[in-house]
PDB file of N, CA and C in Angstrom:
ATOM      1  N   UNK A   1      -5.745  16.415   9.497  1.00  0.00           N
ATOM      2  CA  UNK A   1      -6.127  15.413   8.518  1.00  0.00           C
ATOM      3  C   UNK A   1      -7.529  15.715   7.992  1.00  0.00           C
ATOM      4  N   UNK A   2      -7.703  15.296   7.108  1.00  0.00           N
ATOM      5  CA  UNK A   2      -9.300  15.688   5.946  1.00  0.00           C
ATOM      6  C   UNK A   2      -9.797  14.215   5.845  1.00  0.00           C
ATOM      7  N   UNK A   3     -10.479  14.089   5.825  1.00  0.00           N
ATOM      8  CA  UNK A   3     -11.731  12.690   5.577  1.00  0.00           C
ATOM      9  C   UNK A   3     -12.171  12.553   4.616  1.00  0.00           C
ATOM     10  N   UNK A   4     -12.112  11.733   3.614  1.00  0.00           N
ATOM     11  CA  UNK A   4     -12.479  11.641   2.271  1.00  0.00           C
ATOM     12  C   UNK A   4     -13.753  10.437   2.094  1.00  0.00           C
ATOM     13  N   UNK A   5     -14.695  10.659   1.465  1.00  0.00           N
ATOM     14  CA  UNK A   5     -15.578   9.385   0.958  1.00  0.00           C
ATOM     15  C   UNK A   5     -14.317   8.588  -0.441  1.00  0.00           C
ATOM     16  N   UNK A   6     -14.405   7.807  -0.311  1.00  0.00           N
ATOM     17  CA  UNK A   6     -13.773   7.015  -1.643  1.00  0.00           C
ATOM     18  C   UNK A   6     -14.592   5.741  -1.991  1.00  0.00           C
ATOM     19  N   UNK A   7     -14.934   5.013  -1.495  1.00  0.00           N
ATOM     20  CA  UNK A   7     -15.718   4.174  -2.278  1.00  0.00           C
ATOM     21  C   UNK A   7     -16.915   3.304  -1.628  1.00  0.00           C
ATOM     22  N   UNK A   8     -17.397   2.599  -2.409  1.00  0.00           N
ATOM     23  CA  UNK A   8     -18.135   1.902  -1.062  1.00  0.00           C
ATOM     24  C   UNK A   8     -17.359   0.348  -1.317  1.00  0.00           C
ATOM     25  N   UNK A   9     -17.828  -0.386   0.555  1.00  0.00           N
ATOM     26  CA  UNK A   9     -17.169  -1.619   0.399  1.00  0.00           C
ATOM     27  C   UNK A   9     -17.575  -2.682  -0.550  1.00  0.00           C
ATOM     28  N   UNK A  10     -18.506  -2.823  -0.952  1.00  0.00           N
ATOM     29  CA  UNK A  10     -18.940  -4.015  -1.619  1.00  0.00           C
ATOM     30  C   UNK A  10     -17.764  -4.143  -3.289  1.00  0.00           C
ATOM     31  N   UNK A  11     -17.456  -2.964  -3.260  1.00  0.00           N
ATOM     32  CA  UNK A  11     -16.749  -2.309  -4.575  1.00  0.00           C
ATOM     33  C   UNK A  11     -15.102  -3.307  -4.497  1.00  0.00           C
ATOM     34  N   UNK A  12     -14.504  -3.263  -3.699  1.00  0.00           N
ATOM     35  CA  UNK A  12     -13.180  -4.126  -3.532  1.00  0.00           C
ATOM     36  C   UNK A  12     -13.815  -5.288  -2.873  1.00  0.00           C
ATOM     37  N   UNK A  13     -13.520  -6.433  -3.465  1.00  0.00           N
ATOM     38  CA  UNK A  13     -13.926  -7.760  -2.926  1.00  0.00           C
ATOM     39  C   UNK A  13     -12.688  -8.698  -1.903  1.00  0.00           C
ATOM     40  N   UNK A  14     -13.493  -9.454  -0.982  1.00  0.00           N
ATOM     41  CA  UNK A  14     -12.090  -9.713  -0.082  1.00  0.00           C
ATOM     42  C   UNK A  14     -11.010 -10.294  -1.412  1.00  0.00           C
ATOM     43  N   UNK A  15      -9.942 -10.442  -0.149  1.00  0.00           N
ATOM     44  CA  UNK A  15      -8.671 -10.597  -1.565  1.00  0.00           C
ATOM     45  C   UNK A  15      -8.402  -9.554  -2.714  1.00  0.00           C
ATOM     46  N   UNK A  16      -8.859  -8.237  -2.771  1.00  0.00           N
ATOM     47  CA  UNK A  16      -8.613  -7.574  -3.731  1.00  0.00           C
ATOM     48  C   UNK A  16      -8.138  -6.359  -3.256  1.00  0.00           C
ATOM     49  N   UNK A  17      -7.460  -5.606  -4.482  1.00  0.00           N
ATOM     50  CA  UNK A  17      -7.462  -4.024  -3.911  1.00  0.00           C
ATOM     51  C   UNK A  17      -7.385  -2.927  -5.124  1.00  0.00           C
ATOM     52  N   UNK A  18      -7.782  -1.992  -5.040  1.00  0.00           N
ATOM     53  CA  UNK A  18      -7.805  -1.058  -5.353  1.00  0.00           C
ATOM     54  C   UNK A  18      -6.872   0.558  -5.479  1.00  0.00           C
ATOM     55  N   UNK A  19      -6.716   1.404  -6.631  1.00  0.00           N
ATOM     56  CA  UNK A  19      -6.149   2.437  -6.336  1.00  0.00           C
ATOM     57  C   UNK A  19      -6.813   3.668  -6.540  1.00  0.00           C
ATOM     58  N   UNK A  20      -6.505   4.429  -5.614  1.00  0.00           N
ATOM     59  CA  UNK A  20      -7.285   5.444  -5.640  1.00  0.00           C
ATOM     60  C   UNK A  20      -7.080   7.075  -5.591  1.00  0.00           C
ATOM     61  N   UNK A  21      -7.064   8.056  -6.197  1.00  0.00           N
ATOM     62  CA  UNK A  21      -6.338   9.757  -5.974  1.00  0.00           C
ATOM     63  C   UNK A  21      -7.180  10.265  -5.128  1.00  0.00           C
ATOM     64  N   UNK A  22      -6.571  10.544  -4.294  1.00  0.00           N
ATOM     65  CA  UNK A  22      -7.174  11.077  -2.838  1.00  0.00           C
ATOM     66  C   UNK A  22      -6.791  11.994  -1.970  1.00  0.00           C
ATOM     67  N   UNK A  23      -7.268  13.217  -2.222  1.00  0.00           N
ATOM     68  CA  UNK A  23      -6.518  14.470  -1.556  1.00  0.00           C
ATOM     69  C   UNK A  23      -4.986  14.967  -2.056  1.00  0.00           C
ATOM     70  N   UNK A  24      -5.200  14.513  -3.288  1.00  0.00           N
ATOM     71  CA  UNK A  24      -3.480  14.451  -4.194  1.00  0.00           C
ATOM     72  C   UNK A  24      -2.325  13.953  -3.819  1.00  0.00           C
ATOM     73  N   UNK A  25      -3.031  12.635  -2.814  1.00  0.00           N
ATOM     74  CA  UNK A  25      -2.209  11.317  -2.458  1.00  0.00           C
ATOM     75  C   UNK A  25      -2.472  10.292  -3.709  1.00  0.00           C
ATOM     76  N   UNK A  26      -1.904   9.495  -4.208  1.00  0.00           N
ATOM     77  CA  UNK A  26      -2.116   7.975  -4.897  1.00  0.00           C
ATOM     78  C   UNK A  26      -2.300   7.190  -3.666  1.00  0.00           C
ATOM     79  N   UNK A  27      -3.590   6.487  -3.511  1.00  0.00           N
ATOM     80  CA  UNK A  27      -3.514   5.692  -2.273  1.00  0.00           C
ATOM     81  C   UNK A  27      -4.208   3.913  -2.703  1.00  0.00           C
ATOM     82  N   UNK A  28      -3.319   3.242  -2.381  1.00  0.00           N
ATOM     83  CA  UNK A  28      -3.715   1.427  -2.661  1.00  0.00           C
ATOM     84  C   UNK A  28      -4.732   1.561  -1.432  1.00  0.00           C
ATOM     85  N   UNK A  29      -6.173   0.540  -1.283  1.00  0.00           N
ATOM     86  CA  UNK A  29      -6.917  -0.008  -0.149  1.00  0.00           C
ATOM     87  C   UNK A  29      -6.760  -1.436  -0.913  1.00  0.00           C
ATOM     88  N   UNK A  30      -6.834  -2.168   0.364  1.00  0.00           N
ATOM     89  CA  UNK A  30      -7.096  -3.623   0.139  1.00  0.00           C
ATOM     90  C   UNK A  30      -7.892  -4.261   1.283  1.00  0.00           C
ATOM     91  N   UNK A  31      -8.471  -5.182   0.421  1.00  0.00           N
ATOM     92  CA  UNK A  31      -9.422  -5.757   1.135  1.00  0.00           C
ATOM     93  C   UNK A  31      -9.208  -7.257   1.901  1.00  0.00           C
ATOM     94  N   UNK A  32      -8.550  -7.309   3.359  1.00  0.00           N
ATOM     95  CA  UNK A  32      -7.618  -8.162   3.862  1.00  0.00           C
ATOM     96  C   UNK A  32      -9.203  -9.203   4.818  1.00  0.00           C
ATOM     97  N   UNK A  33     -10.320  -9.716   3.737  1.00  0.00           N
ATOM     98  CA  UNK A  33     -11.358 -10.679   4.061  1.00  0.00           C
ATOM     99  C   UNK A  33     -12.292  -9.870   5.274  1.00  0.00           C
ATOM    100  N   UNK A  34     -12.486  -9.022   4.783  1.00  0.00           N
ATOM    101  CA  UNK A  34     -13.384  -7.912   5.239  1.00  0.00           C
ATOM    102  C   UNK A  34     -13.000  -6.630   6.369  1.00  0.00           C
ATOM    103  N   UNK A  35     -11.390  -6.901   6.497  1.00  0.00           N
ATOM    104  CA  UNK A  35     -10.931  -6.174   6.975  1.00  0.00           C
ATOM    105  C   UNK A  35      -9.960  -4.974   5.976  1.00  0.00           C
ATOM    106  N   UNK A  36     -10.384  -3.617   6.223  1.00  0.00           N
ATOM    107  CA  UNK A  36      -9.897  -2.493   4.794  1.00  0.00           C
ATOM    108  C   UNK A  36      -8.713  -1.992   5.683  1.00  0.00           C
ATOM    109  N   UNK A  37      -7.695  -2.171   4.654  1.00  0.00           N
ATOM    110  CA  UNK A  37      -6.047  -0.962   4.634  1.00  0.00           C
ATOM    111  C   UNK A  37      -5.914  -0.390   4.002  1.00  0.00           C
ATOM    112  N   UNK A  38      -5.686   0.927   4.269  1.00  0.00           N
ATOM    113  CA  UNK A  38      -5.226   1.709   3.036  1.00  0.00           C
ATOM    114  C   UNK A  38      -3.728   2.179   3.166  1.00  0.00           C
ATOM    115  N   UNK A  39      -2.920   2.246   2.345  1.00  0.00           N
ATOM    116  CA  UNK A  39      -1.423   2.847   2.384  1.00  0.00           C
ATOM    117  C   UNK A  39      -1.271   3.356   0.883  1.00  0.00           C
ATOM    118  N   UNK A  40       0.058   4.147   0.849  1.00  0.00           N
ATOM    119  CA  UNK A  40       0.823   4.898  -0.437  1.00  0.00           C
ATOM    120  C   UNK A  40       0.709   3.908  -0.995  1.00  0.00           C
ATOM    121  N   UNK A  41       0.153   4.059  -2.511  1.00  0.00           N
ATOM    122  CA  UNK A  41       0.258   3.140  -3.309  1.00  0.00           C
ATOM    123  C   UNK A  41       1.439   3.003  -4.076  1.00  0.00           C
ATOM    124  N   UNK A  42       2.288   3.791  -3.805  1.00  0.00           N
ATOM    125  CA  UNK A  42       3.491   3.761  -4.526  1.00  0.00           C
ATOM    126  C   UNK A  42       5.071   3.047  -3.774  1.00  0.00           C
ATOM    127  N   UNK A  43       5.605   2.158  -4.030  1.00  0.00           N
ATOM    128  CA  UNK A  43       6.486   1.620  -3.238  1.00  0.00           C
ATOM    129  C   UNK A  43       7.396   2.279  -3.082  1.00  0.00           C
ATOM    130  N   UNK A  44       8.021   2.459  -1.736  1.00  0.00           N
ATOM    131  CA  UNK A  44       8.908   3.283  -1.198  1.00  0.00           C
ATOM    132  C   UNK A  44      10.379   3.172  -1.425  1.00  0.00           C
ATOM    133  N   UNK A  45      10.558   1.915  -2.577  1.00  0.00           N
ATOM    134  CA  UNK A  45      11.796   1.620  -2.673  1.00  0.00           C
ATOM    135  C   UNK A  45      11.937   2.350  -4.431  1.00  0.00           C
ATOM    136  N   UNK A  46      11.199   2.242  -5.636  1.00  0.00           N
ATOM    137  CA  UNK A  46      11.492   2.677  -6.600  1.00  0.00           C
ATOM    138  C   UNK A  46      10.193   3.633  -7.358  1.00  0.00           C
ATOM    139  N   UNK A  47       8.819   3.748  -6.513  1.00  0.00           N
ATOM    140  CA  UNK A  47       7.866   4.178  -6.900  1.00  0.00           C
ATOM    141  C   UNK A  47       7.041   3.379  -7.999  1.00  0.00           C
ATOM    142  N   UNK A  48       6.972   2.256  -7.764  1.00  0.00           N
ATOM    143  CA  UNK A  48       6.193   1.306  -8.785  1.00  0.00           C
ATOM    144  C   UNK A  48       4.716   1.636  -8.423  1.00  0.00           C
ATOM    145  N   UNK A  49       4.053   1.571  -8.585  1.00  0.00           N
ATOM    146  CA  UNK A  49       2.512   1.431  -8.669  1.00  0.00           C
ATOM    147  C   UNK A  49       2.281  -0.225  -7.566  1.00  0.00           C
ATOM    148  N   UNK A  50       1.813  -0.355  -6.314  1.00  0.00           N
ATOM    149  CA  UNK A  50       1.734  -1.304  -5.464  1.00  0.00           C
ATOM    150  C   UNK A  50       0.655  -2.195  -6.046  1.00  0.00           C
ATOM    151  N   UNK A  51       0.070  -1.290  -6.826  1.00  0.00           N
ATOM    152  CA  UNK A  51      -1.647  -1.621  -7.360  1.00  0.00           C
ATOM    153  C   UNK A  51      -1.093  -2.807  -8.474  1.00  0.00           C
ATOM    154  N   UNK A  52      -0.418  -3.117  -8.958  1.00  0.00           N
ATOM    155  CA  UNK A  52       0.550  -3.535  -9.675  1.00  0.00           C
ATOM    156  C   UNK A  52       0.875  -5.087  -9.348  1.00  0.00           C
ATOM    157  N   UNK A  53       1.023  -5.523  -7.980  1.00  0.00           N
ATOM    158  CA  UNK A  53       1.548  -5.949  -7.257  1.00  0.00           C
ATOM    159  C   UNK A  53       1.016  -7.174  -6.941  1.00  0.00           C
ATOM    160  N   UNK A  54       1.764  -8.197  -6.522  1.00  0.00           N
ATOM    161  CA  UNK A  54       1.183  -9.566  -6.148  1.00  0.00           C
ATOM    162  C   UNK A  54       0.382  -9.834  -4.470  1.00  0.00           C
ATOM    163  N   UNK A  55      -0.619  -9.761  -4.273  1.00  0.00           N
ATOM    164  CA  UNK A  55      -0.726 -10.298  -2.639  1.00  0.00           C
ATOM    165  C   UNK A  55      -1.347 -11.444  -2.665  1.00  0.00           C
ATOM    166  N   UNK A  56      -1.071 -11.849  -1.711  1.00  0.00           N
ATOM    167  CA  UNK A  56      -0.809 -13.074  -0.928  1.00  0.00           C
ATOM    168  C   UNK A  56      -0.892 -12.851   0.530  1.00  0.00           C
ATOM    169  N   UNK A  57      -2.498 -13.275   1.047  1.00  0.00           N
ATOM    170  CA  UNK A  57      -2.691 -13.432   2.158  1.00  0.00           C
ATOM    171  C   UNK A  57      -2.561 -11.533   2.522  1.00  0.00           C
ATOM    172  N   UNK A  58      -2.163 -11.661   3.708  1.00  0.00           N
ATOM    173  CA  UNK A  58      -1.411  -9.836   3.880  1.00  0.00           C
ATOM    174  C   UNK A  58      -0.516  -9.297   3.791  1.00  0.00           C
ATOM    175  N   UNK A  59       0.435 -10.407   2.741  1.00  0.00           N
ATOM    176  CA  UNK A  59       1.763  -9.705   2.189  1.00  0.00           C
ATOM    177  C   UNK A  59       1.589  -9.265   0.678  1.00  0.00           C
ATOM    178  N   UNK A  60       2.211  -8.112   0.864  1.00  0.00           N
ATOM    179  CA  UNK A  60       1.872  -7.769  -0.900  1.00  0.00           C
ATOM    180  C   UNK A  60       3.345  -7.617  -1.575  1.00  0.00           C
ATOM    181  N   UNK A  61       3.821  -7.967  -2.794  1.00  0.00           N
ATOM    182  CA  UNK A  61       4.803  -8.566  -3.152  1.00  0.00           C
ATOM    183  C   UNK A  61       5.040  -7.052  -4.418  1.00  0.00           C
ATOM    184  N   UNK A  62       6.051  -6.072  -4.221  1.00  0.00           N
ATOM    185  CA  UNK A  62       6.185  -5.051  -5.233  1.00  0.00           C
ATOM    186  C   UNK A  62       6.423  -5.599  -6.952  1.00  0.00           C
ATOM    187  N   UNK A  63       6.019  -5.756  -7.672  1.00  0.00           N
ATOM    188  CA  UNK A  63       5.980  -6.245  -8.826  1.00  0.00           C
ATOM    189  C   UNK A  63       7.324  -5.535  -9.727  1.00  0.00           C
ATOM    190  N   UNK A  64       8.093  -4.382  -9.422  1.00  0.00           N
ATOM    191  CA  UNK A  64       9.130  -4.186  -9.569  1.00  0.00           C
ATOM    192  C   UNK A  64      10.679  -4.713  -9.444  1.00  0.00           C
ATOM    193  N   UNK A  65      10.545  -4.991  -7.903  1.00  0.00           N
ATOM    194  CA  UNK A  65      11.284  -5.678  -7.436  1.00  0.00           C
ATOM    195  C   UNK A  65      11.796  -6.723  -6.509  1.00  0.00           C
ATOM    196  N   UNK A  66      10.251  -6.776  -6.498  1.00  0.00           N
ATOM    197  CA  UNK A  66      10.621  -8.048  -5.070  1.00  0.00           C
ATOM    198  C   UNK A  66      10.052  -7.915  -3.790  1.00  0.00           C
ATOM    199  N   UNK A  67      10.440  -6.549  -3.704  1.00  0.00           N
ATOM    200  CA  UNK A  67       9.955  -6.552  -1.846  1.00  0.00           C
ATOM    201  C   UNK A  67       8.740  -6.799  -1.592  1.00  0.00           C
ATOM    202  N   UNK A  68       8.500  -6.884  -0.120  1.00  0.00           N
ATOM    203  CA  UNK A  68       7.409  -7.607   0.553  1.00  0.00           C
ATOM    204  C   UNK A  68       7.274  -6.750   1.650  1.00  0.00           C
ATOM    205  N   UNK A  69       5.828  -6.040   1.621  1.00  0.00           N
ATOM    206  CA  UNK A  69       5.493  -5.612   2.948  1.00  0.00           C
ATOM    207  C   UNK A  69       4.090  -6.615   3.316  1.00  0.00           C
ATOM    208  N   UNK A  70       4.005  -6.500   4.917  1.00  0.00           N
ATOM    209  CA  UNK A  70       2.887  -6.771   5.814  1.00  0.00           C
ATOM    210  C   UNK A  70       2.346  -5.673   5.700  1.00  0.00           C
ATOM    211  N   UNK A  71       0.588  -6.033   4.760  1.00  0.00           N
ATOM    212  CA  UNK A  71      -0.333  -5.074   4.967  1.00  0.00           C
ATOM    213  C   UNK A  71      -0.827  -4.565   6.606  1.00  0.00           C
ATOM    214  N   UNK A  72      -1.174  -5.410   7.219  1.00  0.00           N
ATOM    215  CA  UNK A  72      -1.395  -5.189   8.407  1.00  0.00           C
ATOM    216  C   UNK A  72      -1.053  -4.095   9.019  1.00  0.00           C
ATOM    217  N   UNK A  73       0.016  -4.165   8.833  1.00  0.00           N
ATOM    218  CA  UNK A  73       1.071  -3.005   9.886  1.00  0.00           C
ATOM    219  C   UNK A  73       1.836  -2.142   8.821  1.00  0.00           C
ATOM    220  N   UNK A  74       1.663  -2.446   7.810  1.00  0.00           N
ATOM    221  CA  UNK A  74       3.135  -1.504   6.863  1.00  0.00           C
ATOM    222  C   UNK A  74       4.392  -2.173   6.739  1.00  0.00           C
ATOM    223  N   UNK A  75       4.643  -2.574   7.369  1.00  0.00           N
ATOM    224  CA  UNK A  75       6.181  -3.282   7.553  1.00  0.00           C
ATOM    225  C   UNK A  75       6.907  -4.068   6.502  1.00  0.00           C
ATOM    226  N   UNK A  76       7.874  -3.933   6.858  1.00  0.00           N
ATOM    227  CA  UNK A  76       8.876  -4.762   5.291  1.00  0.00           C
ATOM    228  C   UNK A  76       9.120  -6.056   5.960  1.00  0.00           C
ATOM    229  N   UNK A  77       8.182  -6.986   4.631  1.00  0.00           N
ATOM    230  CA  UNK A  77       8.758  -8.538   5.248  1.00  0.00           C
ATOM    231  C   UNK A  77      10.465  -8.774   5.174  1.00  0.00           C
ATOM    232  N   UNK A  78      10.510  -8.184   3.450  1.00  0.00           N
ATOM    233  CA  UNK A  78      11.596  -8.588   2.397  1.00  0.00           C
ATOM    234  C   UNK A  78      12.044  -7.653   1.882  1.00  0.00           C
ATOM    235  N   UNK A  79      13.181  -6.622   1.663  1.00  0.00           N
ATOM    236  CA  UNK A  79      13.537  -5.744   1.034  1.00  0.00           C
ATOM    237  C   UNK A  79      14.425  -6.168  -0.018  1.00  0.00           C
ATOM    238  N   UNK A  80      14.748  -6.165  -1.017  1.00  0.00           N
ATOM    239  CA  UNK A  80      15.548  -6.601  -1.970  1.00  0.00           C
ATOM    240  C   UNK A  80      15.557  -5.044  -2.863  1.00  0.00           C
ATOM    241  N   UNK A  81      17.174  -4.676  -3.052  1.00  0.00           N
ATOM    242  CA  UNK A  81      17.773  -3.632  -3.165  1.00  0.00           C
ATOM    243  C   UNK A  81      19.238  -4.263  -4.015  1.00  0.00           C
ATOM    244  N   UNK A  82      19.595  -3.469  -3.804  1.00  0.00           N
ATOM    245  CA  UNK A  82      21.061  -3.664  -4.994  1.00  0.00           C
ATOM    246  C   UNK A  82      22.190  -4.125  -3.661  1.00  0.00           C
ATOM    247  N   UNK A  83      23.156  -3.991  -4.381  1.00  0.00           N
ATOM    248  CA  UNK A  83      24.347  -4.032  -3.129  1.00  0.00           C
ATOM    249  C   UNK A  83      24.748  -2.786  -3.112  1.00  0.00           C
ATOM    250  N   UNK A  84      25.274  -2.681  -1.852  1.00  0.00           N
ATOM    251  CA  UNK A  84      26.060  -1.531  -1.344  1.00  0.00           C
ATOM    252  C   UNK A  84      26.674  -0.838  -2.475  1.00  0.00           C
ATOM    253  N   UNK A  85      26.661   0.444  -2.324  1.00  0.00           N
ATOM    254  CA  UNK A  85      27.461   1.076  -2.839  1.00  0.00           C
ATOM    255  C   UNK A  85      26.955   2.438  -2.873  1.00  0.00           C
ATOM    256  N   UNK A  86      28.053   3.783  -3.447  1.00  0.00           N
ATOM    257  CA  UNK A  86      27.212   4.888  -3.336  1.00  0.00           C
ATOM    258  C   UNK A  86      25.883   5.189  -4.518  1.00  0.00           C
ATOM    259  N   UNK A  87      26.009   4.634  -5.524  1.00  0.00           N
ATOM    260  CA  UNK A  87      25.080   5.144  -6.159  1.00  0.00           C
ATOM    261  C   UNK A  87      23.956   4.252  -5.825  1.00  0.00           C
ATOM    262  N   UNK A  88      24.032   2.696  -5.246  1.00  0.00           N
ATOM    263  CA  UNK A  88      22.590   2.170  -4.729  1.00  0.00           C
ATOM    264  C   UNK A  88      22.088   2.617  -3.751  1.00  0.00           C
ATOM    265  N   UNK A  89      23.252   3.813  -2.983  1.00  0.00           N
ATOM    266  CA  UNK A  89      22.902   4.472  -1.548  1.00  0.00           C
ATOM    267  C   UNK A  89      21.974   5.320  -1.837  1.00  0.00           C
ATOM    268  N   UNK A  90      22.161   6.074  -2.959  1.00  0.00           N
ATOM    269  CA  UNK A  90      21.144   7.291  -3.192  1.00  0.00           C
ATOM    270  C   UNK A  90      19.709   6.497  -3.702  1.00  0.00           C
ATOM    271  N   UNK A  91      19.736   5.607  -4.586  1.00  0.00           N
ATOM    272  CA  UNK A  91      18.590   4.890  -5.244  1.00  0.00           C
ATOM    273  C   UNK A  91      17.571   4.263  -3.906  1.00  0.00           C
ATOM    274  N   UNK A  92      18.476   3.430  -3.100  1.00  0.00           N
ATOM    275  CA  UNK A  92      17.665   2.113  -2.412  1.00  0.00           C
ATOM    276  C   UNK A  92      17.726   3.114  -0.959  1.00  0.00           C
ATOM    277  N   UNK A  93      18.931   3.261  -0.178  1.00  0.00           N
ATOM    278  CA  UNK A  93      18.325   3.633   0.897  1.00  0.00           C
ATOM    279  C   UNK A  93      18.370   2.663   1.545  1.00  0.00           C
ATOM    280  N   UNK A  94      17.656   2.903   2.890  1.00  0.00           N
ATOM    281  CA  UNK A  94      17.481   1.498   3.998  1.00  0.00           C
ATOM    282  C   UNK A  94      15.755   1.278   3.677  1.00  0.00           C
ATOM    283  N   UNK A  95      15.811  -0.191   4.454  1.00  0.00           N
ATOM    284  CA  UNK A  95      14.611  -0.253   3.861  1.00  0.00           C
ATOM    285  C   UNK A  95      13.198   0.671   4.367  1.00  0.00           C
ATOM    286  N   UNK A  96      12.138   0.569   3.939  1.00  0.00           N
ATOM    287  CA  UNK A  96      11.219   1.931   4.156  1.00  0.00           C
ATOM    288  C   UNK A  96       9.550   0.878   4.729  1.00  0.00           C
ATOM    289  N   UNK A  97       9.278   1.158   5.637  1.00  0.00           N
ATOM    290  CA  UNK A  97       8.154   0.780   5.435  1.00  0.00           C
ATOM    291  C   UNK A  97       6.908   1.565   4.519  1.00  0.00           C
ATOM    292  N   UNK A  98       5.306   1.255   4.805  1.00  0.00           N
ATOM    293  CA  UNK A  98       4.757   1.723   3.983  1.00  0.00           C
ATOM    294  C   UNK A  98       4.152   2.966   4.585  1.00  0.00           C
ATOM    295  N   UNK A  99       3.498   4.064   4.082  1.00  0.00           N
ATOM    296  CA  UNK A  99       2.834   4.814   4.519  1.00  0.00           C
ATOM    297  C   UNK A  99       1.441   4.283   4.615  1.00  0.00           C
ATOM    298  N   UNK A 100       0.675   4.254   5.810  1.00  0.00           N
ATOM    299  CA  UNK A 100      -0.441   3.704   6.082  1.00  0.00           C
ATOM    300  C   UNK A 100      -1.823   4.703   6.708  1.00  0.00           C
ATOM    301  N   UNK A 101      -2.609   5.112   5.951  1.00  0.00           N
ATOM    302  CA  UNK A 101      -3.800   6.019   6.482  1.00  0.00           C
ATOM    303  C   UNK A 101      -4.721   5.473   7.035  1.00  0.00           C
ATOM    304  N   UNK A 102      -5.735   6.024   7.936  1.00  0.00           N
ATOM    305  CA  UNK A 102      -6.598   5.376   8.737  1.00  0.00           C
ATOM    306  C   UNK A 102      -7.513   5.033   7.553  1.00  0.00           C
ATOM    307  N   UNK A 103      -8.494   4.297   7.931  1.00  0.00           N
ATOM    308  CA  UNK A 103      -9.707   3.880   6.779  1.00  0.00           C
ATOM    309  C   UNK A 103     -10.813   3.578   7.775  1.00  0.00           C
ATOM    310  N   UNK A 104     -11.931   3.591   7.262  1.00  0.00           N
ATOM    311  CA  UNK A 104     -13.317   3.522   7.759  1.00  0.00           C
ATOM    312  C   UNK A 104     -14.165   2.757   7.350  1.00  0.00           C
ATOM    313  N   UNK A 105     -15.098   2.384   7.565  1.00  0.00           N
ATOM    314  CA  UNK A 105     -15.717   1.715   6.945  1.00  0.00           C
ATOM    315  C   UNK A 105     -18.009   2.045   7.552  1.00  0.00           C
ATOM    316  N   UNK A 106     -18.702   3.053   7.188  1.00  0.00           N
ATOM    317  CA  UNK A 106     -19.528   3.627   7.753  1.00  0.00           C
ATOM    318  C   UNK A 106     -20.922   3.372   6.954  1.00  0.00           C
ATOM    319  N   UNK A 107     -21.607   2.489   7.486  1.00  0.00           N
ATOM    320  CA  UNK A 107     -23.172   1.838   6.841  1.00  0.00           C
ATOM    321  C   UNK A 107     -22.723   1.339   5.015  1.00  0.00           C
ATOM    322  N   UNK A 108     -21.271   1.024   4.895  1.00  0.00           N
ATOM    323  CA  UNK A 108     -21.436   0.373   3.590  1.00  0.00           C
ATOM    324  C   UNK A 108     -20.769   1.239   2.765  1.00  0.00           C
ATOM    325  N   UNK A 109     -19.637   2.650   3.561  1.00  0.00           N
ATOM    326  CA  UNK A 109     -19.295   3.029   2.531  1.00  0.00           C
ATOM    327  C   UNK A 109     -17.682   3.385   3.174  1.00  0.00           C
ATOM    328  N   UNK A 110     -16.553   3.636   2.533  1.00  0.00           N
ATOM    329  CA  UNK A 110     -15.582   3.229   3.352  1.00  0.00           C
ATOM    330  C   UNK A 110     -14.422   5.228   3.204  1.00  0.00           C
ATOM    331  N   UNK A 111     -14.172   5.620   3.996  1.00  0.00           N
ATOM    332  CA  UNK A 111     -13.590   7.147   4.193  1.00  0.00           C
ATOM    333  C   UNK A 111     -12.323   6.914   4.715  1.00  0.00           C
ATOM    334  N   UNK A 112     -11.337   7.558   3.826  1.00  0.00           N
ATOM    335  CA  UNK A 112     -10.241   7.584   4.363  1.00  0.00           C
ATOM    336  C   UNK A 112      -9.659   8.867   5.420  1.00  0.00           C
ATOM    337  N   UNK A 113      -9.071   8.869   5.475  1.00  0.00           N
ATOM    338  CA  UNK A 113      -8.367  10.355   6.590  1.00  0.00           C
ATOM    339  C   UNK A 113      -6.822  10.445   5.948  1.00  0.00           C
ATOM    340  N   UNK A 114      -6.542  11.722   5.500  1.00  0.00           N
ATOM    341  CA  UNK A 114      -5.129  12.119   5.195  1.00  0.00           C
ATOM    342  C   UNK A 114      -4.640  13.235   5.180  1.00  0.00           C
TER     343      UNK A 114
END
């Protein structure tokens, strides 16, 4: 993994988040009231832009389609997908959590690892 400077904290305010190109990742951080996450900013169900996206508390709501992951952990609150079938098989898949990178936070300025 490589360590990146990306921004400093004062820059995302609690309740907010940010997107960022990072080691030729797209990566969302959010700012969960002074605690920083960073994950794929791109949703794992259709590739929407997460940055996009509604949060609420530490669930962030895909503005595409619905789903709901727990920032915290990555995890899918809510997956909302099509119905069964083969061609929603290839599209949707089972559900995915998020990809989640370490983050830092060092005298005021915050480094990711990826």
């Amino acid at each position: 993994m490589t360590r990146y400077e990306i921004a400093k904290a004062e820059e995302i305010a609690a309740g907010k988040m940010k997107a960022f190109s990072v080691g030729g990742q797209r990566v969302l951080v959010v700012n969960l009231d002074g605690e920083f996450v960073a994950m794929g900013e791109l949703c794992p169900h259709l590739s929407v832009p997460l940055s996009r996206g509604k949060l609420d508390g530490d669930c962030l709501t895909c503005i595409g389609h619905g789903s709901q992951f727990n920032l915290k952990d990555g995890s899918v609150v809510r997956w909302v997908g099509r119905k069964p079938g083969w061609i929603s098989g290839l599209i949707d898949g089972k559900a995915k959590p998020l990809i989640r990178y370490p983050i830092h936070s060092e005298s005021g300025t915050l480094f990711i690892e990826i």
